[in-house]
Protein backbone atom coordinates (compact mmCIF):
# COMPACT_ATOMS: atom_id res chain seq x y z
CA UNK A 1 8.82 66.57 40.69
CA UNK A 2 9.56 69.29 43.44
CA UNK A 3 12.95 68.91 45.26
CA UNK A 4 10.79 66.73 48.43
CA UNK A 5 9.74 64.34 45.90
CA UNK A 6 12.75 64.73 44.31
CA UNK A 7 14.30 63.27 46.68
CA UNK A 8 11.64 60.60 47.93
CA UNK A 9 12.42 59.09 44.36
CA UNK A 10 15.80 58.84 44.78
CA UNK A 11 15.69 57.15 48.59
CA UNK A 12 13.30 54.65 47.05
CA UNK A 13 15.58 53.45 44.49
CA UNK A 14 18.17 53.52 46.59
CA UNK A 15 16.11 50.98 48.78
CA UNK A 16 15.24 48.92 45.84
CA UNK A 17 18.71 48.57 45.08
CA UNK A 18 19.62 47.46 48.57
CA UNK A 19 16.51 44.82 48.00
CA UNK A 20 18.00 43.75 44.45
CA UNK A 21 21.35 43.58 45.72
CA UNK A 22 20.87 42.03 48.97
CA UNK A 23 17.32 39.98 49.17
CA UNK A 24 16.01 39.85 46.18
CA UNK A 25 16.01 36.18 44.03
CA UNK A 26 17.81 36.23 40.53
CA UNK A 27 14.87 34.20 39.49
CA UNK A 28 12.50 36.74 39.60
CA UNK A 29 13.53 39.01 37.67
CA UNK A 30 11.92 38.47 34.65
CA UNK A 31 8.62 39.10 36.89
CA UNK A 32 9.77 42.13 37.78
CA UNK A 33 10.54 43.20 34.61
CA UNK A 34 7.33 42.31 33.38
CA UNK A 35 5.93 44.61 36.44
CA UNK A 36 7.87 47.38 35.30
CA UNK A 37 5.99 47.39 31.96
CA UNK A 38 2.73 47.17 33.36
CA UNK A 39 3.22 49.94 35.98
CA UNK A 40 5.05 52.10 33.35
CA UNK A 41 1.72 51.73 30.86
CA UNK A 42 -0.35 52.53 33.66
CA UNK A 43 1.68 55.70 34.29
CA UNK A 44 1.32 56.70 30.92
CA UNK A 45 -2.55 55.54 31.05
CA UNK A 46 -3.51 57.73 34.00
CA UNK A 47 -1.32 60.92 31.90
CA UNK A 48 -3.58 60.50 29.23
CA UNK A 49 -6.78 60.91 31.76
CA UNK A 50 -5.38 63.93 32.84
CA UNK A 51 -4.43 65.61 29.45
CA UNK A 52 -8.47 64.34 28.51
CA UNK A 53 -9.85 66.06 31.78
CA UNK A 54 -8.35 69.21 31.22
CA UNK A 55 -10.77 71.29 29.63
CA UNK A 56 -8.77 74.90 29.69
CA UNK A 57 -5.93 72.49 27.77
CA UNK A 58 -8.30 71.05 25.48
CA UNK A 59 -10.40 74.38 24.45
CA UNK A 60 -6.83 76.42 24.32
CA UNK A 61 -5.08 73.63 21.86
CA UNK A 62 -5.99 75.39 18.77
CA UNK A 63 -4.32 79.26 20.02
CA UNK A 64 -0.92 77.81 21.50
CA UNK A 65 -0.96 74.36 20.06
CA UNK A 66 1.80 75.36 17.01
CA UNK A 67 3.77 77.48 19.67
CA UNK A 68 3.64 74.28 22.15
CA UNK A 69 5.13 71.93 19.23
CA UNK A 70 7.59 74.57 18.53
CA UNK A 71 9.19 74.71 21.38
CA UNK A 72 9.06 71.19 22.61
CA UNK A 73 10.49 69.88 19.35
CA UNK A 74 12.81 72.51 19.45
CA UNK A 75 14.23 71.80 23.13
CA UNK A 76 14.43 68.33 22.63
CA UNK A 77 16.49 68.48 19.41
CA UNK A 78 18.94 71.22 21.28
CA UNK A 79 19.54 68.85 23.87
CA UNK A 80 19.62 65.68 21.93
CA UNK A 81 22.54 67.54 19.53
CA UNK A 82 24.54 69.28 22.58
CA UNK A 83 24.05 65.69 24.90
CA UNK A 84 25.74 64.06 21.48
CA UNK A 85 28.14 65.62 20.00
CA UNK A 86 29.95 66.39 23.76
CA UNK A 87 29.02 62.26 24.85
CA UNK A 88 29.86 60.02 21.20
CA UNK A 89 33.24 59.47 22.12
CA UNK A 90 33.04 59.26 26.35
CA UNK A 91 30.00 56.96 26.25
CA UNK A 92 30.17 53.77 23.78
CA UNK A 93 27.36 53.10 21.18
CA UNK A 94 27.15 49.68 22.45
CA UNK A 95 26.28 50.28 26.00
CA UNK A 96 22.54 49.18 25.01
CA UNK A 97 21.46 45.84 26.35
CA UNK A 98 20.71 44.02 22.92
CA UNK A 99 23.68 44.24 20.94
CA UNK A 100 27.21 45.57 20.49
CA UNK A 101 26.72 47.37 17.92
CA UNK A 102 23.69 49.10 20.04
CA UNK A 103 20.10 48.18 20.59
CA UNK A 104 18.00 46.20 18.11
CA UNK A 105 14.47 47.19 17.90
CA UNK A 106 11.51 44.68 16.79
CA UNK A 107 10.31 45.52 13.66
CA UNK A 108 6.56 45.73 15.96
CA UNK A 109 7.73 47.39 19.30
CA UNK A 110 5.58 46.51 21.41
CA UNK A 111 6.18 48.61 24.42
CA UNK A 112 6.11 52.02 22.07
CA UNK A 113 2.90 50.62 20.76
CA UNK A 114 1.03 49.85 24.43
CA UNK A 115 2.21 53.13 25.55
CA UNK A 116 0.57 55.06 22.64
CA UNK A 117 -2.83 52.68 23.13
CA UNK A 118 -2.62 53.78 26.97
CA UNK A 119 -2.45 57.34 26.33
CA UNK A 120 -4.76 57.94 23.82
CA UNK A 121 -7.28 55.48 25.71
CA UNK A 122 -6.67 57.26 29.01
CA UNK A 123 -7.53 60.64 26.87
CA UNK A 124 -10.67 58.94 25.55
CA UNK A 125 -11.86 58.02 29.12
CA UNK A 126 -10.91 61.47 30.53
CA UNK A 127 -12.64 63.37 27.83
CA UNK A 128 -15.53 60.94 28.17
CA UNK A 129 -15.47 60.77 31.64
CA UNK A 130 -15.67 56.94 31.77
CA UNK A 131 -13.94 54.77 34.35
CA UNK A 132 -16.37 56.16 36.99
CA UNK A 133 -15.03 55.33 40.67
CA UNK A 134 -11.93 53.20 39.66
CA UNK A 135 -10.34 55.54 37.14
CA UNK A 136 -10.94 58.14 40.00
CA UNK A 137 -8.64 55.86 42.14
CA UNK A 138 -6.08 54.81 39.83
CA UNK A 139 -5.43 58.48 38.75
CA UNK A 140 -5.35 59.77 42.85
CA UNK A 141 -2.95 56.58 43.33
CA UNK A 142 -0.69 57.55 40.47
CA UNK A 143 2.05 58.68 42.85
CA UNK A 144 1.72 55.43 44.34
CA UNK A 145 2.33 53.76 41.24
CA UNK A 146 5.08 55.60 40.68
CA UNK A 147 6.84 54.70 43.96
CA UNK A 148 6.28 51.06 43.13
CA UNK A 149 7.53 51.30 39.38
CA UNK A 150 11.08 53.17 41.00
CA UNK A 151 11.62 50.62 43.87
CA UNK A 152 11.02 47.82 40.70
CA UNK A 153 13.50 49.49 38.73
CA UNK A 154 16.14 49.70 41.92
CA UNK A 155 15.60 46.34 42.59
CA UNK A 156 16.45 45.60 38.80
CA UNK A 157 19.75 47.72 39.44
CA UNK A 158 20.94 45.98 42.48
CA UNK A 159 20.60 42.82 40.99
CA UNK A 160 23.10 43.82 38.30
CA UNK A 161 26.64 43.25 38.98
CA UNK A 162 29.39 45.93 38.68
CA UNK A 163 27.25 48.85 37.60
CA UNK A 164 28.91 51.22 40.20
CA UNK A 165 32.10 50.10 39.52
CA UNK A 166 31.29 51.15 35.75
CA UNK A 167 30.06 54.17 36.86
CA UNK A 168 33.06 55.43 38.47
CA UNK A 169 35.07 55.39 35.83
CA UNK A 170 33.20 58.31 34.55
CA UNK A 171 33.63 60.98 38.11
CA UNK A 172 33.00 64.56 36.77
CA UNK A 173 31.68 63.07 33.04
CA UNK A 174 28.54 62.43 34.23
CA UNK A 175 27.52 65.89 34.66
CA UNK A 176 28.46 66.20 30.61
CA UNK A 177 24.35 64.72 30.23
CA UNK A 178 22.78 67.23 32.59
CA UNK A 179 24.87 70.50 31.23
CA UNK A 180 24.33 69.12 28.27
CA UNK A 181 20.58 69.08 28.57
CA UNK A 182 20.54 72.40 30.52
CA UNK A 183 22.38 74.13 27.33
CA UNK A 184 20.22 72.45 24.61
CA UNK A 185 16.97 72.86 26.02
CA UNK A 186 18.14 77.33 26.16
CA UNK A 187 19.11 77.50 22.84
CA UNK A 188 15.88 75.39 21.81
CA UNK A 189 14.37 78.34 23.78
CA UNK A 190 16.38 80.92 21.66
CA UNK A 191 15.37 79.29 18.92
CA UNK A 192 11.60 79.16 19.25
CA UNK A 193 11.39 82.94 20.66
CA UNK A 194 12.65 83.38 17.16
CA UNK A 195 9.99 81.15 15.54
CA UNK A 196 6.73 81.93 17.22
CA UNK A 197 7.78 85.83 17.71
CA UNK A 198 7.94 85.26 21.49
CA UNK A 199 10.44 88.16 23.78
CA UNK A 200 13.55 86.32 24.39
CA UNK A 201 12.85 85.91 28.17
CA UNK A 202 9.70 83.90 27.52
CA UNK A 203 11.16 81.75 25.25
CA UNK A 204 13.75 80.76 27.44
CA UNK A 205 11.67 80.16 30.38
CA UNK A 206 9.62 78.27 28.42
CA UNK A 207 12.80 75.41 27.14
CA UNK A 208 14.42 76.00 30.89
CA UNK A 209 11.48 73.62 32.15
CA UNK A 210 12.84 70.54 30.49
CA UNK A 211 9.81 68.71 30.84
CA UNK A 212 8.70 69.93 33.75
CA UNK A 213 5.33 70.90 32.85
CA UNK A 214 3.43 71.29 35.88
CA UNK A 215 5.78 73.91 37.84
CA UNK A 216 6.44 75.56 34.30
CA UNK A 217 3.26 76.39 33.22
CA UNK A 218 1.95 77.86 36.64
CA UNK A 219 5.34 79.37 37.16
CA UNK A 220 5.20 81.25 34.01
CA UNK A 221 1.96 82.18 34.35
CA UNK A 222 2.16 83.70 37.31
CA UNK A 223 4.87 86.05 35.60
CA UNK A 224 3.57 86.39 32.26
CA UNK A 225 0.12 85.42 31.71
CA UNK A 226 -1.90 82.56 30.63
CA UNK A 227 -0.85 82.82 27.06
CA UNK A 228 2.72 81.70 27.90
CA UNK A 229 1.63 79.86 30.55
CA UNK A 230 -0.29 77.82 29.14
CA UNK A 231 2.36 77.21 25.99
CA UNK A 232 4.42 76.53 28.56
CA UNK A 233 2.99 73.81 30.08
CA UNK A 234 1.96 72.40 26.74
CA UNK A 235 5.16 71.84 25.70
CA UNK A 236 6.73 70.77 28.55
CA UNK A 237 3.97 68.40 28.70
CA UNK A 238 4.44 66.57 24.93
CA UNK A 239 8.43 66.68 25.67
CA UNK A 240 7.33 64.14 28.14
CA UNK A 241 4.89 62.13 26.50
CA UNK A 242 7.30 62.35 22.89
CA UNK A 243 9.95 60.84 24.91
CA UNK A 244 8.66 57.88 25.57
CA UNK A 245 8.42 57.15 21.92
CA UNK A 246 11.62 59.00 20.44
CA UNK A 247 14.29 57.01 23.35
CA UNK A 248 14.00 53.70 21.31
CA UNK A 249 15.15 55.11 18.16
CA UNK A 250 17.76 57.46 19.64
CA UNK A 251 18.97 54.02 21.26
CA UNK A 252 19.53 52.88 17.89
CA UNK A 253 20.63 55.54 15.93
CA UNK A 254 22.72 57.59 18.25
CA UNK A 255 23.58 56.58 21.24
CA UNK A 256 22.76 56.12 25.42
CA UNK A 257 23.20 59.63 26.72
CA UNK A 258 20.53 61.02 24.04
CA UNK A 259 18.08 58.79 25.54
CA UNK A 260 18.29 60.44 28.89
CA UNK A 261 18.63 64.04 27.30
CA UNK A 262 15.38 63.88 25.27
CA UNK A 263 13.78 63.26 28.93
CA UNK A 264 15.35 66.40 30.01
CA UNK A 265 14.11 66.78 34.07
CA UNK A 266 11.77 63.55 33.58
CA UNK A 267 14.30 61.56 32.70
CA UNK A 268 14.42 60.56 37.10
CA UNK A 269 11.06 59.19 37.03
CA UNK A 270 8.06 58.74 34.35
CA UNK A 271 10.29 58.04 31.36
CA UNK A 272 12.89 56.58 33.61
CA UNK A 273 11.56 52.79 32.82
CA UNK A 274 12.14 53.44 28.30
CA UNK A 275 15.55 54.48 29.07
CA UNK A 276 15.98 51.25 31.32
CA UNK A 277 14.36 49.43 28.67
CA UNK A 278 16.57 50.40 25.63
CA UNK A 279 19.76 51.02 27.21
CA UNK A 280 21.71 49.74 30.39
CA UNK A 281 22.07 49.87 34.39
CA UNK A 282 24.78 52.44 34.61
CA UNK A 283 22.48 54.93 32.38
CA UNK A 284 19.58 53.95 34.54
CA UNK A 285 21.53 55.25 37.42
CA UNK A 286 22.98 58.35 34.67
CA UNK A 287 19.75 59.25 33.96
CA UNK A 288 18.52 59.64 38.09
CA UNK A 289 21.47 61.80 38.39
CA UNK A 290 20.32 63.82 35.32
CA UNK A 291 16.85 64.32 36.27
CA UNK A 292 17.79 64.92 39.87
CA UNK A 293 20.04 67.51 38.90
CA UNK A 294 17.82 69.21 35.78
CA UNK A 295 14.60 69.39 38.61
CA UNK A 296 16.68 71.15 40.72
CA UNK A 297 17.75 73.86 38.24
CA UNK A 298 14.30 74.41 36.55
CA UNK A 299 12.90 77.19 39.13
CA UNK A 300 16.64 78.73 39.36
CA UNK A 301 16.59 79.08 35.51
CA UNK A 302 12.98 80.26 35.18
CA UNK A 303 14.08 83.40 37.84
CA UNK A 304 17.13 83.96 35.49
CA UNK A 305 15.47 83.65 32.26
CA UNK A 306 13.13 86.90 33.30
CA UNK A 307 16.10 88.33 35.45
CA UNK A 308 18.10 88.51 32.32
CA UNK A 309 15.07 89.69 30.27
């Protein structure tokens, strides 16, 4: 997202949680669970299209597709250790929705496995062109779906009691995800310049998009050439679409704050709905803050990445 729809997103929550709080009736909220899931596979649906239609992605896989892996894996593992080992004790395991001793997954989970169906049958269809008309108009309306699926997921906050009461218990903590995130994501960065033989500069720009693959790999391009650009926006790119199946089991294993981190600037909108899912309100509301605050800081740290370079 760019700051404008940055903050769009965030006034539409904030409306759906006036709705939840104010209008909305307890008894549907099962329903709009249920619409949460369906908008959320549709999301992921019309990302697959996209990643199918993209022939300069598709022909380039092979030449930057081990660099791309690199440095998305290695992001997301910087931020998932530096989010945990500064959040275990401030934020309790059991802050998931299942369980106290944190979130019980089915042994079939069946919202990791529609989400993997959706994109890799949205890939078919956009490599195949199939769909015709329709799948035109669902994929030009996916901002619209996205506006729907965040004023769901406000309504589903305001209808929760206490959650900013909870909240501000934390005050200056909550930054702890986004730094957090910010620092993982660079040493990730450090970490595949050393891998792939990258200049340090690239590398970091590269991590400093958290997931933000669409500024990141024109960005970069623009300063360093299609090589890195498009590595760039490659990896920024699976960050987001591995998120969506790695938040259940950090949920399990480790705990809330991971679940956001993994996300990295994302974690505001398109994988906003798996972190709902698996954890609680208050890190719904966590991870807004988070992805507000990482979008914000992506084009800064791109500039200083090749300033300090």
């Amino acid at each position: 997202l760019g700051g404008g729809e940055s903050v769009q997103t965030i006034l539409i929550m904030c409306a759906g949680i006036a709705v939840g709080k104010l209008l909305f009736p307890r008894r549907w909220a099962v329903g709009n669970g249920a619409l949460q899931t369906v908008l959320t596979i549709l999301l992921i649906f019309t990302m697959g299209v996209s990643i199918g239609r993209n022939e300069n992605l598709l022909q380039n896989l092979g030449s930057i597709g081990l660099a791309s892996v690199a440095f998305c894996l290695l992001s997301m593992a910087g931020s998932v250790a530096v989010v945990y080992l500064s959040t275990r004790r401030i934020f309790p395991r059991q802050a998931g929705p299942d369980a106290a001793g944190g979130v019980t997954l089915p042994r079939k989970n069946r919202m990791v496995q529609a989400a993997l169906a959706a994109l890799l049958l949205g890939a078919l269809c956009g490599v195949l062109g199939l769909g015709g008309a329709p799948l035109r108009f669902l994929v030009d309306s996916s901002d619209a779906v996205l506006n729907l699926l965040m004023l769901s997921v406000g309504i589903g906050i305001g209808m929760q009691t206490g959650v900013l009461e909870r909240l501000k218990r934390y005050h200056i903590k909550a930054l702890i995800i986004p730094a957090g995130v910010v620092i993982g994501s660079l040493l990730g960065g450090v970490a595949g310049a050393a891998v792939t033989g990258y200049p340090l500069s690239e590398g970091l720009a590269i991590a400093s998009c958290m997931g933000w693959y669409s500024l990141g790999g024109v960005t970069i391009e623009a300063a360093s050439g299609s090589l890195y650009g498009g590595v760039a926006f490659l990896a920024n790119l699976l960050r987001e679409i591995l998120s969506f199946f790695t938040i259940p089991l950090l949920a399990k294993y480790l705990n809330p704050p991971t679940c956001i981190a993994v996300a990295g600037a994302t974690s505001e909108d398109t994988t906003l709905p798996m972190v709902m899912k698996y954890t609680s309100e208050e890190f719904v509301v966590l991870s807004v803050l988070n992805g507000a605050l990482c979008s914000f800081l992506v084009p800064i740290l791109i500039s200083l990445c090749y300033a300090v370079g």
